[in-house]
C-alpha atoms as a PDB file:
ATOM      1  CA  UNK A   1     -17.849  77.628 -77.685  1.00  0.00           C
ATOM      2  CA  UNK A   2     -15.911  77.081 -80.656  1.00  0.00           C
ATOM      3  CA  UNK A   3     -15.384  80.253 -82.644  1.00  0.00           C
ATOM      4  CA  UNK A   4     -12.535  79.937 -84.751  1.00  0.00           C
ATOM      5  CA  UNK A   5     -10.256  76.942 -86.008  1.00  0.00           C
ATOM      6  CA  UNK A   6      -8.341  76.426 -88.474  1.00  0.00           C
ATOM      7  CA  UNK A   7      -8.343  73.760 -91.938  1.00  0.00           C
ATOM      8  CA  UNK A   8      -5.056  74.351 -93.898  1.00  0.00           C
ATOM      9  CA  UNK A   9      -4.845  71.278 -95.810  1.00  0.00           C
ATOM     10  CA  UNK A  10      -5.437  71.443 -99.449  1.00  0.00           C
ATOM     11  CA  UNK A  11      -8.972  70.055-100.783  1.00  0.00           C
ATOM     12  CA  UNK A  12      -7.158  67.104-102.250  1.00  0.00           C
ATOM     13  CA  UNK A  13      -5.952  66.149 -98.435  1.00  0.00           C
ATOM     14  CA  UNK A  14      -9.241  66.819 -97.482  1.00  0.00           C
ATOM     15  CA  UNK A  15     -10.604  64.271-100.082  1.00  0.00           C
ATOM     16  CA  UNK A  16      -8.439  61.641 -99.683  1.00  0.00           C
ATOM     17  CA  UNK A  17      -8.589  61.850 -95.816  1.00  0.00           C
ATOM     18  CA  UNK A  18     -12.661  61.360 -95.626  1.00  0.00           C
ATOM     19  CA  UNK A  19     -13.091  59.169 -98.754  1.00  0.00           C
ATOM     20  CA  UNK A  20     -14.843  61.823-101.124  1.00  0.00           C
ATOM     21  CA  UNK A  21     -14.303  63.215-104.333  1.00  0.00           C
ATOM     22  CA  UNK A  22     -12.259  66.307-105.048  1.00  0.00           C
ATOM     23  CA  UNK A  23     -15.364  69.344-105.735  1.00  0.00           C
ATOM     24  CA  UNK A  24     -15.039  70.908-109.015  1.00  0.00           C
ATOM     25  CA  UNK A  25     -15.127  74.075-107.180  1.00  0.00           C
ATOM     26  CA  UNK A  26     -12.452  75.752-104.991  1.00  0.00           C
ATOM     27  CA  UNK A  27     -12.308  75.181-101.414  1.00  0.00           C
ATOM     28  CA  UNK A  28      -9.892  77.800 -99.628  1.00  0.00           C
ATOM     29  CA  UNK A  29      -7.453  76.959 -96.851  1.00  0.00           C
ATOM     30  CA  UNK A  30      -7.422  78.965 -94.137  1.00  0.00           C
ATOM     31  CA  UNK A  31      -5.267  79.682 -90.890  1.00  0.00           C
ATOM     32  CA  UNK A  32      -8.940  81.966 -89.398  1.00  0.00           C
ATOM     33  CA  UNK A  33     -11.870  80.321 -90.256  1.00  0.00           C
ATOM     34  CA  UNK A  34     -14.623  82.835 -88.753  1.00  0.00           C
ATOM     35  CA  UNK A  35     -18.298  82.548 -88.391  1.00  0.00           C
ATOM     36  CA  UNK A  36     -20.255  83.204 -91.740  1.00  0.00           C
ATOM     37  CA  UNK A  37     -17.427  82.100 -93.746  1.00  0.00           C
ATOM     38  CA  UNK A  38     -17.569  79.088 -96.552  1.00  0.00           C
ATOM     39  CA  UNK A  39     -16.320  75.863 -95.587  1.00  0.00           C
ATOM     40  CA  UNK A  40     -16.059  72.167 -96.569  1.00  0.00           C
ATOM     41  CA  UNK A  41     -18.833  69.935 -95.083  1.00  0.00           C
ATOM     42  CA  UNK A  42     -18.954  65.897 -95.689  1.00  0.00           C
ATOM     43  CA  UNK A  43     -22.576  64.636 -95.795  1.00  0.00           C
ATOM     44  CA  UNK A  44     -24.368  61.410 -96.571  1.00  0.00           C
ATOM     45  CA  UNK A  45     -26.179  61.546 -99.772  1.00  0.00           C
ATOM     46  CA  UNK A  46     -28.270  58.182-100.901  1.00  0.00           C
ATOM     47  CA  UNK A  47     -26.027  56.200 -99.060  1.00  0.00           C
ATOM     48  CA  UNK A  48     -23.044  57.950 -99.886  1.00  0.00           C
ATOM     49  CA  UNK A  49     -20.413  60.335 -98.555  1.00  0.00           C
ATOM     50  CA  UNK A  50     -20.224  64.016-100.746  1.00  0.00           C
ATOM     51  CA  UNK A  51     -17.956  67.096 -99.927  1.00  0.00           C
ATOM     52  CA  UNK A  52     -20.233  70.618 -99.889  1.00  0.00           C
ATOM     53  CA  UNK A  53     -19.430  74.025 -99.352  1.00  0.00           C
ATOM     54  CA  UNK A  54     -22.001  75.813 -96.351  1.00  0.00           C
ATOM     55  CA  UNK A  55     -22.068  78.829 -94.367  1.00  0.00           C
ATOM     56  CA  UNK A  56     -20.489  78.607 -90.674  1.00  0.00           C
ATOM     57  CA  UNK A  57     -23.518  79.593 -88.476  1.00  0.00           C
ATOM     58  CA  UNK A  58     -26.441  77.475 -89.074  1.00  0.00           C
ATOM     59  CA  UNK A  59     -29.673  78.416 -90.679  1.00  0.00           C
ATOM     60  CA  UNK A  60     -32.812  76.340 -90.327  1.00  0.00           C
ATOM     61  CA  UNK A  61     -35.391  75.408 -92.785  1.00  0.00           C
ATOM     62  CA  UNK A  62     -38.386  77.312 -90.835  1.00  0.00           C
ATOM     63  CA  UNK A  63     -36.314  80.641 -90.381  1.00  0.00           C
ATOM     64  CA  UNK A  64     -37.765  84.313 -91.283  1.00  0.00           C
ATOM     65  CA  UNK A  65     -34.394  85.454 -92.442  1.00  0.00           C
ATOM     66  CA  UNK A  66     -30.593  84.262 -92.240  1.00  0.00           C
ATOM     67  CA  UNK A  67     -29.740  86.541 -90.060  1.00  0.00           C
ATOM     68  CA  UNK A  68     -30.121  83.374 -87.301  1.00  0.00           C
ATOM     69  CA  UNK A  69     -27.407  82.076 -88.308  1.00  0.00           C
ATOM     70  CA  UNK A  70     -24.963  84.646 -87.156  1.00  0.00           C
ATOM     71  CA  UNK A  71     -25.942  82.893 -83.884  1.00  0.00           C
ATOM     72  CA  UNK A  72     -25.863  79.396 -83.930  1.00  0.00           C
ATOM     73  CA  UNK A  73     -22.186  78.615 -84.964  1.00  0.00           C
ATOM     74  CA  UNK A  74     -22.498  76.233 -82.198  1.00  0.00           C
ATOM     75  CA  UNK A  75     -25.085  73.785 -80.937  1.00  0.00           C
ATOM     76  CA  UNK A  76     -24.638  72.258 -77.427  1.00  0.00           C
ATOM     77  CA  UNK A  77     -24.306  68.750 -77.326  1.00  0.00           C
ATOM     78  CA  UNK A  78     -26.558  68.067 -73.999  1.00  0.00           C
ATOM     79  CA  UNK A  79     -29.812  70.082 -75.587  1.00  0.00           C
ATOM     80  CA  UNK A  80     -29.217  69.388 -79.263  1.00  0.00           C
ATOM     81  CA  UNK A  81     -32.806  66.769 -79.203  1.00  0.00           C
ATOM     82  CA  UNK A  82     -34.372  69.606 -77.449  1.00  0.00           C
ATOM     83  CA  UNK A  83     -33.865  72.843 -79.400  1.00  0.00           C
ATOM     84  CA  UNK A  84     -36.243  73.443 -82.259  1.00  0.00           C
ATOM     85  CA  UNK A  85     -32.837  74.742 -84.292  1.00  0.00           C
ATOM     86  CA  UNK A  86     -31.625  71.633 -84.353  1.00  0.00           C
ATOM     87  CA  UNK A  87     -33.233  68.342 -83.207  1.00  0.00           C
ATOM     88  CA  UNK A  88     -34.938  67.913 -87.058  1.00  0.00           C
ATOM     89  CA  UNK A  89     -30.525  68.331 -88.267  1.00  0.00           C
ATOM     90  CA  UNK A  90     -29.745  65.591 -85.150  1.00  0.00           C
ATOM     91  CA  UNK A  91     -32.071  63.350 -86.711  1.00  0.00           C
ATOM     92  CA  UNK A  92     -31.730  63.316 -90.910  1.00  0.00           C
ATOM     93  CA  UNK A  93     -28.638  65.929 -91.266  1.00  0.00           C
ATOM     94  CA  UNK A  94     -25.599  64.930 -89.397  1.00  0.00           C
ATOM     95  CA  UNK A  95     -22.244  66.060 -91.282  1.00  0.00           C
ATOM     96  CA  UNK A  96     -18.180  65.860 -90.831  1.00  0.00           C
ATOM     97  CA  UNK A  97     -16.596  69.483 -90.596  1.00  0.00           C
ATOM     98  CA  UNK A  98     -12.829  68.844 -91.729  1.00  0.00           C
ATOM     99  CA  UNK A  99     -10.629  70.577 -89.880  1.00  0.00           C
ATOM    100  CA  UNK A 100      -6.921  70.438 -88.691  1.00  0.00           C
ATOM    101  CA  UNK A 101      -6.992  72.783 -85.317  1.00  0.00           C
ATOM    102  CA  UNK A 102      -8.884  74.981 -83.259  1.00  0.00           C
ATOM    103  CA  UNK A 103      -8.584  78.319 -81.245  1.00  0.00           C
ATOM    104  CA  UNK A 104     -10.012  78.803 -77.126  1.00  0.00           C
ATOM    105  CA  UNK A 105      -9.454  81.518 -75.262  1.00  0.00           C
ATOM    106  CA  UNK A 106      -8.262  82.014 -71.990  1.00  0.00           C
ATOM    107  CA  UNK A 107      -9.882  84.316 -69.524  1.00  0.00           C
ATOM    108  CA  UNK A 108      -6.779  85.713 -67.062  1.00  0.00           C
ATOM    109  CA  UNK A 109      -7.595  89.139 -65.198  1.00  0.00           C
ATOM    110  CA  UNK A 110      -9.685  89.918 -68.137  1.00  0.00           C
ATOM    111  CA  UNK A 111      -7.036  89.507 -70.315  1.00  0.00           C
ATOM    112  CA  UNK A 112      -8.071  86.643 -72.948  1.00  0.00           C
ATOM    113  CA  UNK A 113      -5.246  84.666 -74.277  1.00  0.00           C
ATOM    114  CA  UNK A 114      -5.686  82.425 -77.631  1.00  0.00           C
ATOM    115  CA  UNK A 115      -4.369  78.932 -77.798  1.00  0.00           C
ATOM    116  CA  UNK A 116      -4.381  76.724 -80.519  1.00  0.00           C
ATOM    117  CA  UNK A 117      -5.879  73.139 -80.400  1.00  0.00           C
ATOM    118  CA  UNK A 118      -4.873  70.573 -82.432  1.00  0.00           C
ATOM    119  CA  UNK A 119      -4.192  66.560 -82.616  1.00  0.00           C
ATOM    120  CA  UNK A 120       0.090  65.919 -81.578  1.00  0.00           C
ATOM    121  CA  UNK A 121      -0.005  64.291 -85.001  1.00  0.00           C
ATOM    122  CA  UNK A 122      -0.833  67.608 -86.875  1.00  0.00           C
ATOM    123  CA  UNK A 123      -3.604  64.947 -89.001  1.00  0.00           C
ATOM    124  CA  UNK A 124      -6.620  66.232 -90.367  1.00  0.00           C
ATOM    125  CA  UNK A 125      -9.856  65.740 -87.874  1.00  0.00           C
ATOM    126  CA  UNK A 126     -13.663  66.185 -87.987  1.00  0.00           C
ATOM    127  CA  UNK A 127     -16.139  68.297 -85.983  1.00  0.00           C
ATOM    128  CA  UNK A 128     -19.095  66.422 -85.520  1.00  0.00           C
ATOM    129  CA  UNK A 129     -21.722  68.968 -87.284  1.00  0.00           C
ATOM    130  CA  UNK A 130     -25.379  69.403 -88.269  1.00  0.00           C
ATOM    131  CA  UNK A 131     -26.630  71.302 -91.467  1.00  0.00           C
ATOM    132  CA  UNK A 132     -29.087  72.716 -93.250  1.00  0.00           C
ATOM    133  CA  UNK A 133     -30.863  73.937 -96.171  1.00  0.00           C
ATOM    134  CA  UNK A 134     -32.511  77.218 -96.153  1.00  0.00           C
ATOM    135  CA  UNK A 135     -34.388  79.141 -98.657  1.00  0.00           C
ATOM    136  CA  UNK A 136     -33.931  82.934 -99.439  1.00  0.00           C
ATOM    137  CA  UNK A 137     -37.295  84.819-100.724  1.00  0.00           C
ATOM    138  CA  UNK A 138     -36.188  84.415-104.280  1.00  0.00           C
ATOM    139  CA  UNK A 139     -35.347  80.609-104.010  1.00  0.00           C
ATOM    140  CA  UNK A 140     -32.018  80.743-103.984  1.00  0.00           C
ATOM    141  CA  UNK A 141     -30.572  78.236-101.356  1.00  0.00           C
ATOM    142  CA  UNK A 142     -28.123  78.421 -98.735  1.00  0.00           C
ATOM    143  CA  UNK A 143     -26.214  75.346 -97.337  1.00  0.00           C
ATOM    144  CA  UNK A 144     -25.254  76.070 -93.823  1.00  0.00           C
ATOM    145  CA  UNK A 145     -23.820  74.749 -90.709  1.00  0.00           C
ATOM    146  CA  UNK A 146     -23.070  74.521 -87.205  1.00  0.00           C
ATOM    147  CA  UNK A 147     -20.133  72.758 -84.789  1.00  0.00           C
ATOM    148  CA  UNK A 148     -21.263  70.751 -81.738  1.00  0.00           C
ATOM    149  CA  UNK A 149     -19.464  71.309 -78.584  1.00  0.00           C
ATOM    150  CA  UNK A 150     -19.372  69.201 -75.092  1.00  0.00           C
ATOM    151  CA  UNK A 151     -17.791  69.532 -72.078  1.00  0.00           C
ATOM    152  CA  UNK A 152     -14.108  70.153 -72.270  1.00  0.00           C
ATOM    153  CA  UNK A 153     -10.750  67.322 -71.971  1.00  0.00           C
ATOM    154  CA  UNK A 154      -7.797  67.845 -69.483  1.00  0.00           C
ATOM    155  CA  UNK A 155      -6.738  69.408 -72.493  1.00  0.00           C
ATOM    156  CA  UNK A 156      -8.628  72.160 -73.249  1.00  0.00           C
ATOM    157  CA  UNK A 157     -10.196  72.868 -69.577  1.00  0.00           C
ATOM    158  CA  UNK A 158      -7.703  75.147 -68.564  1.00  0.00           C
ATOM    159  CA  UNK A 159      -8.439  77.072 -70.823  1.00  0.00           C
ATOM    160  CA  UNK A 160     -12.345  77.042 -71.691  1.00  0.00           C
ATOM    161  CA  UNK A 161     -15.350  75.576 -70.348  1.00  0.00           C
ATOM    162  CA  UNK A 162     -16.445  73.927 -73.799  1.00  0.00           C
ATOM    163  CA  UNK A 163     -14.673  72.467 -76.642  1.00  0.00           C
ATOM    164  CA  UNK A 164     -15.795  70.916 -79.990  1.00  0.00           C
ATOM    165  CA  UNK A 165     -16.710  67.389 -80.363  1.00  0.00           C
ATOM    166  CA  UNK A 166     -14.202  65.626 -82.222  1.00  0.00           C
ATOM    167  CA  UNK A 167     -15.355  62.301 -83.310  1.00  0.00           C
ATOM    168  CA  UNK A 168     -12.624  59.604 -83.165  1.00  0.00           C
ATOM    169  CA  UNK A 169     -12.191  58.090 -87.108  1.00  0.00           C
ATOM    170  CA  UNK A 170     -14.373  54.555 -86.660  1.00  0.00           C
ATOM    171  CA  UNK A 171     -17.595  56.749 -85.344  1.00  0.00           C
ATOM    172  CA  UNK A 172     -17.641  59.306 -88.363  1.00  0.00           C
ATOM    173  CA  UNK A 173     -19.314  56.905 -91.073  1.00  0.00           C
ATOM    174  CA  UNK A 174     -21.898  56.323 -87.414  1.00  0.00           C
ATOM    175  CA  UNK A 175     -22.404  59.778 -87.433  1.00  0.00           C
ATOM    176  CA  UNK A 176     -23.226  60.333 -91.273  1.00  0.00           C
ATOM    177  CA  UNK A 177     -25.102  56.826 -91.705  1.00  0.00           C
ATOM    178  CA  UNK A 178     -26.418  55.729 -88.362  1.00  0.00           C
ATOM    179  CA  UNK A 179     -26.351  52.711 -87.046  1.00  0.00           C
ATOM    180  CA  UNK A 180     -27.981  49.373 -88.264  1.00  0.00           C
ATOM    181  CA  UNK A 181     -28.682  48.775 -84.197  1.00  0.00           C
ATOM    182  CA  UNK A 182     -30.981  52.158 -84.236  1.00  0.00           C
ATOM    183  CA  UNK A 183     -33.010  52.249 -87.310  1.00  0.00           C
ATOM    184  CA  UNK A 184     -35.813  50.074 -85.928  1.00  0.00           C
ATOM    185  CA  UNK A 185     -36.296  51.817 -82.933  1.00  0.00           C
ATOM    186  CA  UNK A 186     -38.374  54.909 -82.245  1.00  0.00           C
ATOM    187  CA  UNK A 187     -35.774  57.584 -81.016  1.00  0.00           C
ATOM    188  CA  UNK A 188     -32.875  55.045 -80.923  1.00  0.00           C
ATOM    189  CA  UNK A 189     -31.150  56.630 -83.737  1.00  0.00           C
ATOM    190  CA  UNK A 190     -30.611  60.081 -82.120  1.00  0.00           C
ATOM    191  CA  UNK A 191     -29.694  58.626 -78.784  1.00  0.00           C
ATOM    192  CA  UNK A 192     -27.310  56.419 -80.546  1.00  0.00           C
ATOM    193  CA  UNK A 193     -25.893  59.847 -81.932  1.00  0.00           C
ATOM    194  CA  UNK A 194     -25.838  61.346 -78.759  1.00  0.00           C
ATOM    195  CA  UNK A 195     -23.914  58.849 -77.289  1.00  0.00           C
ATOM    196  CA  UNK A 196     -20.881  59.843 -80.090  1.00  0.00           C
ATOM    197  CA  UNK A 197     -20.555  63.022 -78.653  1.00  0.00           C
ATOM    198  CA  UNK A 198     -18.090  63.260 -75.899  1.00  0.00           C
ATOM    199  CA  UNK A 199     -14.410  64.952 -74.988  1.00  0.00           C
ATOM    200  CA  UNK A 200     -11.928  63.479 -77.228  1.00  0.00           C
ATOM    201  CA  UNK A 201      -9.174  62.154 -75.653  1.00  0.00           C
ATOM    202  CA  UNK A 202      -6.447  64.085 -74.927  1.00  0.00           C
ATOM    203  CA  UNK A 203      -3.243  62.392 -74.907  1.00  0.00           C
ATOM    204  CA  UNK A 204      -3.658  62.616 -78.424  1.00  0.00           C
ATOM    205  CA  UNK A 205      -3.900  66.264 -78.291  1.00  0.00           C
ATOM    206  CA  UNK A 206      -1.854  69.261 -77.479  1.00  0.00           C
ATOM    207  CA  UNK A 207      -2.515  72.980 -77.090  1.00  0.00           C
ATOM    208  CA  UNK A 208      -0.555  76.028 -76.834  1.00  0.00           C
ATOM    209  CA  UNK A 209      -0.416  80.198 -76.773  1.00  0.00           C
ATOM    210  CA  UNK A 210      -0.630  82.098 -80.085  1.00  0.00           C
ATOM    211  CA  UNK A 211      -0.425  86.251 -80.680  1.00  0.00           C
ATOM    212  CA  UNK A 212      -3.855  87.720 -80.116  1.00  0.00           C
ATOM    213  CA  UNK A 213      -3.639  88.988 -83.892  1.00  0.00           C
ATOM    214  CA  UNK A 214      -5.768  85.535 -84.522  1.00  0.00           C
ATOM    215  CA  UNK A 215      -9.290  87.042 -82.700  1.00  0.00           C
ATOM    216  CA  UNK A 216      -9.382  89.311 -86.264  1.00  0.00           C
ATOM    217  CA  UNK A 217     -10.363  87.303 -88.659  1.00  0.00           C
ATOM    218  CA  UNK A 218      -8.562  89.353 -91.680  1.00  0.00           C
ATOM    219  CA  UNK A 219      -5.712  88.155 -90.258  1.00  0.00           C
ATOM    220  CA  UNK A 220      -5.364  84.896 -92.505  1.00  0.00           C
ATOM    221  CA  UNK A 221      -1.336  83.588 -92.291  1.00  0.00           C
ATOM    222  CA  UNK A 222       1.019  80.931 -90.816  1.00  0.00           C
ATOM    223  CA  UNK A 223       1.839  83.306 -88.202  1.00  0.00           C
ATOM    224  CA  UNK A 224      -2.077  82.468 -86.491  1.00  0.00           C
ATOM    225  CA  UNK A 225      -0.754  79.089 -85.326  1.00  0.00           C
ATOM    226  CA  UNK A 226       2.749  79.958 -84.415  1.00  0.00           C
ATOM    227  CA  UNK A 227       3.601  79.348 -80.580  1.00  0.00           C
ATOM    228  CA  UNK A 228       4.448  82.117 -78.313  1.00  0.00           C
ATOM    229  CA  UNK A 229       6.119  82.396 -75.220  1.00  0.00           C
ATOM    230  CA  UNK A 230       4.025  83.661 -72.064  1.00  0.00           C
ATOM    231  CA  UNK A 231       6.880  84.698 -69.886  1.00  0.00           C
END
């Protein structure tokens, strides 16, 4: 699973990186993103791209309560057109989760050690993600989210059995928009989707050990992504 990263570039980076327009709202940085937090979604709106705000931890339409959403920060890429949380997302609400790194942890004589994930290039990435909109009893709505994961590169399977998909930049408009190939076909369009979601690959990535001060999510610095030595 993915259960923290990280998105430290400013909004304007954001903006100019994924072709939207800078929110008048503020969107905060952060070295621990943690489930239930706010953060910057991209999603297609009439045809064009628009940068939201949502809950990490995905609510859907149908549910009783938010409380679901404390459990589906993640969505697994294999049953996503199966699960009734999110096939209806897979198939109309597909979004880009900006991000710059991510944290795994490694499982050593029950000792787990963090790394942190990120492209070589230290660029500015997207999590192939699904959202929704929910309404609360007093019709209030809540934007929310969730991060697809798939099986894991040579980078990150040392380390944990799952890792986010990454979409590489020419499949994220795909993603939001679909393709012109699927739109005439009867379940084409989600297969084409499927078909996005796969390890990134990992010679453009690197990973390495951070202090274990990153698994509490007050903790909110620089010194989250700052290598360690194991020895």
């Amino acid at each position: 699973m993915c259960g923290r990263y990280t998105i430290i570039h400013n909004v304007e980076a954001i903006a100019e990186r994924f072709g939207v327009s800078v929110p008048p709202y503020a969107i905060r940085s952060s070295y621990n993103v943690a489930p239930t937090d706010a953060v910057p979604i991209i999603i297609s709106d009439g045809g064009r791209k628009e940068l939201l705000l949502a809950q990490w931890g995905l609510v859907p339409f149908w549910a009783k309560d938010r409380e679901i959403g404390n459990r589906l920060i993640n969505a697994r890429a294999e049953t996503l057109a199966e699960k009734a949380s999110f096939k209806y997302a897979l198939s109309r609400r597909r979004c880009l989760i900006p991000s710059d790194g991510f944290y795994e942890w490694q499982s050593v004589d029950g000792i787990k050690q963090p790394y942190y994930i990120r492209m070589k290039s230290g660029e500015l990435f997207a999590f192939a993600g699904l959202w929704e909109t929910w309404e609360s009893p007093d019709g209030s709505p809540l934007i929310s989210c969730a991060i697809i994961t798939v099986e894991p590169n040579t980078v990150v399977a040392p380390i944990h059995t799952r890792m986010p998909a990454i979409l590489k930049p020419d499949d994220e408009p795909v993603w939001l928009f679909g393709s012109p190939s699927s739109s005439s076909r009867r379940g084409a369009l989600e297969m084409d989707m499927l078909r996005l979601l796969r390890p990134y690959p990992p010679d453009a990535m690197a990973a390495y050990p951070v202090a274990r001060q990153v698994g509490n999510p007050a903790n909110d610095t620089p010194t989250c992504i700052e290598p360690i030595s194991l020895g």
